[in-house]
C-alpha atoms as a PDB file:
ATOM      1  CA  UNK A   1      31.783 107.143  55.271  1.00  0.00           C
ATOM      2  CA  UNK A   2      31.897 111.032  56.565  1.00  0.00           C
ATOM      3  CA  UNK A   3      28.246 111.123  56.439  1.00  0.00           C
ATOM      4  CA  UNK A   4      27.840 107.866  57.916  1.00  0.00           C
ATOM      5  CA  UNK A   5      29.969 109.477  61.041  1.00  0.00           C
ATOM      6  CA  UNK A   6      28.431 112.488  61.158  1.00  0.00           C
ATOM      7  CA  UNK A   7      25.144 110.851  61.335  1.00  0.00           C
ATOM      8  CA  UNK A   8      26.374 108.227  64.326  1.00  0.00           C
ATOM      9  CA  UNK A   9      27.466 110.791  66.432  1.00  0.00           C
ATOM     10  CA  UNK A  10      25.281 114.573  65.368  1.00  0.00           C
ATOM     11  CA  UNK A  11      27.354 115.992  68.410  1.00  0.00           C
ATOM     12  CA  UNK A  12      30.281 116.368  65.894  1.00  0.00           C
ATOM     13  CA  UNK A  13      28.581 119.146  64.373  1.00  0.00           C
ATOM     14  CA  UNK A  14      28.434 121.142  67.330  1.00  0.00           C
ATOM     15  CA  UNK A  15      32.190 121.910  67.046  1.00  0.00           C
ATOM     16  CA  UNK A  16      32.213 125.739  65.835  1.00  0.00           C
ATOM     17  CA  UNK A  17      35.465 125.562  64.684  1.00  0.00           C
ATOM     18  CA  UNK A  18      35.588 123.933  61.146  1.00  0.00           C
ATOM     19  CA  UNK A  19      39.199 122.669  60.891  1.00  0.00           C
ATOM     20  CA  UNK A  20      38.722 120.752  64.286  1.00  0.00           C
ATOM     21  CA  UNK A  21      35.487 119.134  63.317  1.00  0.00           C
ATOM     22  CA  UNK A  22      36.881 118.038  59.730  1.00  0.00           C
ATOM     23  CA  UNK A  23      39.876 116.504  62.155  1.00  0.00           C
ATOM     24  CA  UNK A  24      37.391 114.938  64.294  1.00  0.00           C
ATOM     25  CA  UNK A  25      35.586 113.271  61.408  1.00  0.00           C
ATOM     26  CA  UNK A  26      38.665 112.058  59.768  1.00  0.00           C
ATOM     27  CA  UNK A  27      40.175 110.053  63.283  1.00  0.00           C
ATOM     28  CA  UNK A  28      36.980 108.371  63.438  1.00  0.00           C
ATOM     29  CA  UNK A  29      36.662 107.435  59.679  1.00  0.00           C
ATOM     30  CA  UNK A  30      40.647 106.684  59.583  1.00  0.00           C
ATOM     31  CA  UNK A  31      40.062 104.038  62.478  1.00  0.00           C
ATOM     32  CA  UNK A  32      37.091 102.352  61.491  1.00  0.00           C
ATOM     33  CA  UNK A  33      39.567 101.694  58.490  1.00  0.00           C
ATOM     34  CA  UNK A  34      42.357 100.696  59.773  1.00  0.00           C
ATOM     35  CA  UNK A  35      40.412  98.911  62.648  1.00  0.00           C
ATOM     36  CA  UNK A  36      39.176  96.668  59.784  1.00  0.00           C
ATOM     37  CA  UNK A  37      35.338  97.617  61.042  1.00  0.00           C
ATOM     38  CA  UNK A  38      32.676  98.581  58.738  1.00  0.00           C
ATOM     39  CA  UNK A  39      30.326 101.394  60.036  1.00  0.00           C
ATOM     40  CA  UNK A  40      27.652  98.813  61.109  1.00  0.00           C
ATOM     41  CA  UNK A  41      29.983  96.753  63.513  1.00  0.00           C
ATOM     42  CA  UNK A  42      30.014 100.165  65.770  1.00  0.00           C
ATOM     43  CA  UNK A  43      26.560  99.628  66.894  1.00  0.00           C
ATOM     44  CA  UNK A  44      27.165  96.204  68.053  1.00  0.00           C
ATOM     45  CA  UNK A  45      30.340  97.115  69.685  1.00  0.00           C
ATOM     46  CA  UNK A  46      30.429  97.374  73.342  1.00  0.00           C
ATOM     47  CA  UNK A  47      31.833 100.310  74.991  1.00  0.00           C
ATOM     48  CA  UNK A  48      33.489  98.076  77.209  1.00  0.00           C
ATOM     49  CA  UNK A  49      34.828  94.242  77.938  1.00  0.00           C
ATOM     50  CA  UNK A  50      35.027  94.794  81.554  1.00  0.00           C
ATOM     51  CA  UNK A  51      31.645  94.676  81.905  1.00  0.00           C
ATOM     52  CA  UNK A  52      29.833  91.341  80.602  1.00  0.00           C
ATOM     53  CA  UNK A  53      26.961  91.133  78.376  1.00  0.00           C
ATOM     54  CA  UNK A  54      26.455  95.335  78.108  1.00  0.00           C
ATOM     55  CA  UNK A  55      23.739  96.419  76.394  1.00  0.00           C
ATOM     56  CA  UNK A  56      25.242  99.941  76.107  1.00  0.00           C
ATOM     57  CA  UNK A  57      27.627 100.148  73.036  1.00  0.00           C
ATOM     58  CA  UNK A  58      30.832 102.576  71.989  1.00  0.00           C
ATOM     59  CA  UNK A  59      28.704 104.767  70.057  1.00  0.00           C
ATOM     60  CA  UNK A  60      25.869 105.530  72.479  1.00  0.00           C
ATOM     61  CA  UNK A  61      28.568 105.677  75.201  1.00  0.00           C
ATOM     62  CA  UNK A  62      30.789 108.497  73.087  1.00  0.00           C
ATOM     63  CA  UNK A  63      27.423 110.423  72.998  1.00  0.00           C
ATOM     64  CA  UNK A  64      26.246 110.347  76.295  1.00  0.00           C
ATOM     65  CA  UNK A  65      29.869 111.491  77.384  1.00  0.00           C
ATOM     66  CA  UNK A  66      29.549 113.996  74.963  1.00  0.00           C
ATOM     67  CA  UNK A  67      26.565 115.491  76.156  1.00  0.00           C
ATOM     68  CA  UNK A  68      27.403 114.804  79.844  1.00  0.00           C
ATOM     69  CA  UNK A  69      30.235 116.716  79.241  1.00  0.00           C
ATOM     70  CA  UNK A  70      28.642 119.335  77.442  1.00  0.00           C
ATOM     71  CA  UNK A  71      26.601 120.123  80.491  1.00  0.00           C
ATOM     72  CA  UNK A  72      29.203 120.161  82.954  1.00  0.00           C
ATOM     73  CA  UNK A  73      31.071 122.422  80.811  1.00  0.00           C
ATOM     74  CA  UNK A  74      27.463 125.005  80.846  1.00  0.00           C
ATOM     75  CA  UNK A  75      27.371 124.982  85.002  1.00  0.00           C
ATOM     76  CA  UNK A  76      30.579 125.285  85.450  1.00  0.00           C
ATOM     77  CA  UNK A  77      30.653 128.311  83.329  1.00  0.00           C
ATOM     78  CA  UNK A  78      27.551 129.609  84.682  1.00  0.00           C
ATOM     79  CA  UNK A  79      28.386 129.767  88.194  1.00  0.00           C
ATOM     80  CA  UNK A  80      31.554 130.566  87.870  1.00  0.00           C
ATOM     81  CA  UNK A  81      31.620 133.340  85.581  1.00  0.00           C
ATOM     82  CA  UNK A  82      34.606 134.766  84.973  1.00  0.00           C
ATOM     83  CA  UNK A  83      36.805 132.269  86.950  1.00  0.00           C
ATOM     84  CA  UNK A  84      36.505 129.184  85.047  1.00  0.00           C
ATOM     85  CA  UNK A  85      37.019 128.972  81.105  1.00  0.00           C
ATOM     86  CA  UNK A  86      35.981 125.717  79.133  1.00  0.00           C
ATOM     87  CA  UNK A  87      36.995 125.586  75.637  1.00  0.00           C
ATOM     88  CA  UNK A  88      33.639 124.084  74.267  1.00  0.00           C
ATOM     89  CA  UNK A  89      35.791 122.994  71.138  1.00  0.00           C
ATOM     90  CA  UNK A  90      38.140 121.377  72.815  1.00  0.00           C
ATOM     91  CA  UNK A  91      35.817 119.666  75.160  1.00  0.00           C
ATOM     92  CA  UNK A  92      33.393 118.514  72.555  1.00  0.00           C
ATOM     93  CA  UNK A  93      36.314 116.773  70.051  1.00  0.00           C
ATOM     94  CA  UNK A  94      38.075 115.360  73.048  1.00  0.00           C
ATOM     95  CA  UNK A  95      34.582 113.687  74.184  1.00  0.00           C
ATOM     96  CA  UNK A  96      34.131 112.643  70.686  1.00  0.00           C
ATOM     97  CA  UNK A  97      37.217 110.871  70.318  1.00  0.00           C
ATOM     98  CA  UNK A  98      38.562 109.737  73.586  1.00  0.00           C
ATOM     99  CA  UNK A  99      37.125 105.943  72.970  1.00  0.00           C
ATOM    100  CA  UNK A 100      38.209 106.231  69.310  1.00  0.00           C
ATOM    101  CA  UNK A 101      41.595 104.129  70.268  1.00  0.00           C
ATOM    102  CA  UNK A 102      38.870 100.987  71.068  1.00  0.00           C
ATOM    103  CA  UNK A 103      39.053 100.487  67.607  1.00  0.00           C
ATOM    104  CA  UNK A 104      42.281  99.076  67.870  1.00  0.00           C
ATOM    105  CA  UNK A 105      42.419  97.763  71.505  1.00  0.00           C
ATOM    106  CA  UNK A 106      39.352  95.721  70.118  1.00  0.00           C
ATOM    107  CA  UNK A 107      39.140  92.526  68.167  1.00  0.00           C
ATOM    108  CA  UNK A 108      35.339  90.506  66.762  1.00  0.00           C
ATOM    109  CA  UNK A 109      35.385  86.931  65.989  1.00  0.00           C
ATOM    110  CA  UNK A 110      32.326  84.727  66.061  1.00  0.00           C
ATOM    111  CA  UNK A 111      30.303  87.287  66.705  1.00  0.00           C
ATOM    112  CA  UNK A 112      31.939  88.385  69.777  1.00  0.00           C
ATOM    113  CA  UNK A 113      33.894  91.091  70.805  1.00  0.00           C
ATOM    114  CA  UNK A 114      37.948  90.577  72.553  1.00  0.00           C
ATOM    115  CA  UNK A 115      40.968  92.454  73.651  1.00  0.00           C
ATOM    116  CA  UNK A 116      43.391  92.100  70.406  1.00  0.00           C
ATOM    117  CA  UNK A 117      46.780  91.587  70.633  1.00  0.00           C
ATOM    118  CA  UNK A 118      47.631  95.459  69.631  1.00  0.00           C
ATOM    119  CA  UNK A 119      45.032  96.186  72.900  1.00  0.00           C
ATOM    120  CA  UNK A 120      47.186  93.524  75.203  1.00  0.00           C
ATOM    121  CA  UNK A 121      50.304  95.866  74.437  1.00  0.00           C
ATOM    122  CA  UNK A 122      48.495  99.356  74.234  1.00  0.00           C
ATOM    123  CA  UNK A 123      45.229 100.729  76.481  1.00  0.00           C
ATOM    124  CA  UNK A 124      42.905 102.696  74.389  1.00  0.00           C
ATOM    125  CA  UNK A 125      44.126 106.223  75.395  1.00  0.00           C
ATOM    126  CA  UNK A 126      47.553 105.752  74.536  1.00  0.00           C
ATOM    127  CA  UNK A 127      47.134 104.250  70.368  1.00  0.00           C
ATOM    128  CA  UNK A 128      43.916 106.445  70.551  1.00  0.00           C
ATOM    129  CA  UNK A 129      46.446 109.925  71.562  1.00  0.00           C
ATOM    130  CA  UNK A 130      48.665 108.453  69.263  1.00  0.00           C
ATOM    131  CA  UNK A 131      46.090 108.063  65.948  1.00  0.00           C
ATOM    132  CA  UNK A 132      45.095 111.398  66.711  1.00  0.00           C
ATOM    133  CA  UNK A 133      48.044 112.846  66.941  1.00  0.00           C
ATOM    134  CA  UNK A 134      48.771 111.582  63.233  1.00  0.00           C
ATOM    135  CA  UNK A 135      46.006 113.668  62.226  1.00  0.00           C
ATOM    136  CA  UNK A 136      47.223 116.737  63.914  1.00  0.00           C
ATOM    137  CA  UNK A 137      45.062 117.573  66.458  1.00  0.00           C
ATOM    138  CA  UNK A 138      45.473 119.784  68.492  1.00  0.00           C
ATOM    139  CA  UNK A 139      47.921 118.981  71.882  1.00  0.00           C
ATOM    140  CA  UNK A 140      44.781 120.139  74.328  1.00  0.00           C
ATOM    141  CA  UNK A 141      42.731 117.561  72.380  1.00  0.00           C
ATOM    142  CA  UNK A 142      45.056 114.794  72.235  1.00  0.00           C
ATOM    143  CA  UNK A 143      45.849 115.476  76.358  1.00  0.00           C
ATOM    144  CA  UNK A 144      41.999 114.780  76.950  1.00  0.00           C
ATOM    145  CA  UNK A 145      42.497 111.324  74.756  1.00  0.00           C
ATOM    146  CA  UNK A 146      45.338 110.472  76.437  1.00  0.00           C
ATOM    147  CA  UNK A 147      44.193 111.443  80.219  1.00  0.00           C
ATOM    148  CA  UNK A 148      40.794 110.633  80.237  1.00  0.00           C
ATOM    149  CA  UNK A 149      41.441 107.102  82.069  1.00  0.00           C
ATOM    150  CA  UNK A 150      43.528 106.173  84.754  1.00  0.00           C
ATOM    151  CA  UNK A 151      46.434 106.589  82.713  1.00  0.00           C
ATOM    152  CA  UNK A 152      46.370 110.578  83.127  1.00  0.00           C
ATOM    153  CA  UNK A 153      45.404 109.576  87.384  1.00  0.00           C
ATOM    154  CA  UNK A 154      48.366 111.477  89.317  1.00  0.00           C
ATOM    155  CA  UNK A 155      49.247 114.234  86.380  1.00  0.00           C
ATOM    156  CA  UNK A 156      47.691 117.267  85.624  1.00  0.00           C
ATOM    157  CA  UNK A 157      45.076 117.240  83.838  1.00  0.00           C
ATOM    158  CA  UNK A 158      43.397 120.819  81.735  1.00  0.00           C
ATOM    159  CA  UNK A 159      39.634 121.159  82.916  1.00  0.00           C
ATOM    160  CA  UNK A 160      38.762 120.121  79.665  1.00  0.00           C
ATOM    161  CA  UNK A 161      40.571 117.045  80.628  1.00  0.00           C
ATOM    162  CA  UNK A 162      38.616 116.653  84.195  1.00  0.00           C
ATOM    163  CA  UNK A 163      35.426 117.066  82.773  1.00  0.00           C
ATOM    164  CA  UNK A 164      35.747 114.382  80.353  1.00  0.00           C
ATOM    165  CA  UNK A 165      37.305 112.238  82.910  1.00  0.00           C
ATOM    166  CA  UNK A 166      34.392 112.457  84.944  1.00  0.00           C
ATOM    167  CA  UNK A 167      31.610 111.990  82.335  1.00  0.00           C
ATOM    168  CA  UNK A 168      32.962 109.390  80.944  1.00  0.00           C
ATOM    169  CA  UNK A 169      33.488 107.325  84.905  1.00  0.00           C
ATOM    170  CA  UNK A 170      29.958 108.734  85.714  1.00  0.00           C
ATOM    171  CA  UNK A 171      28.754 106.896  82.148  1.00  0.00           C
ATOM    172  CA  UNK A 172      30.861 103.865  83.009  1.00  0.00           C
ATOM    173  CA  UNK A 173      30.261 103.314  86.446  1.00  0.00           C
ATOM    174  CA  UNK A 174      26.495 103.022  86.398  1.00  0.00           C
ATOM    175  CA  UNK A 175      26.505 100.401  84.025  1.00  0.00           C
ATOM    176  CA  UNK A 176      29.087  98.262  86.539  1.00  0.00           C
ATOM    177  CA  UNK A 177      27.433  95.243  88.565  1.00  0.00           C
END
């Protein structure tokens, strides 16, 4: 399943560190097991159920925030060298996994996708910081999981955090009717 992962989302092999990619590979394979999801159902899933009848669907979303991010991350270090740091690490496996708690807040029958009773009790950032934080990832990492919704509105957030925040909203809210 690791290479059917790496070759859903390529962006996963941009992380330089090789610890925190292997981490990043494993929450993702771990929860399309114990989501009870085969690799196929994750390019029929939608990234969201609050908007009807997407087209767009978890994995496309994951990589456009990924490389939304990814560019935010560049300008912000460009012009402001010096004053602003990004951990590109960081930033790439939080982007990567800060949906992957969908697969639990997410349930298929007939054919169509519905909140499950796990995703009635917990939002996606909250089992999705939790799974992750199984694995031991990193605290920055799980923080951008965790925060990336309104559940981290009114704490502080790292820039990491705010960047993914952002691309992800920005990658949401166009797709809103």
């Amino acid at each position: 399943m690791k290479q059917d992962i790496l070759k859903l989302i390529p962006e996963i092999k941009l992380i330089d560190d090789k610890k925190l990619r292997e981490l990043t590979v494993t929450v993702w394979e771990e929860a399309v097991k114990r989501g009870g999801w085969s690799v196929d159902d994750l390019d029929h899933m939608p990234f969201t159920l609050l908007i009807k009848k997407t087209e767009v669907n978890l994995i496309e979303h994951t990589r456009a925030v990924t490389r939304t991010a990814l560019r935010i991350a560049e300008v912000l270090n460009e012009g402001y060298k010096g004053k602003v740091s990004v951990h590109r690490d960081v930033l790439l496996a939080g982007a990567i996994l800060h949906d992957v708690g969908k697969l639990f807040e997410y349930k298929k029958e007939k054919g169509h996708f519905f909140k499950s009773q796990e995703g009635e009790l917990l939002r996606h950032p909250i089992s999705g910081a939790a799974f992750a934080f199984k694995f031991g990832l990193p605290q920055e990492v799980i923080h951008i999981i965790a925060a990336h919704s309104k559940e981290g509105d009114g704490s502080r957030r790292t820039i990491e955090a705010v960047i993914i925040n952002h691309a992800d909203f920005v990658n949401f809210d166009i797709f809103k009717e």
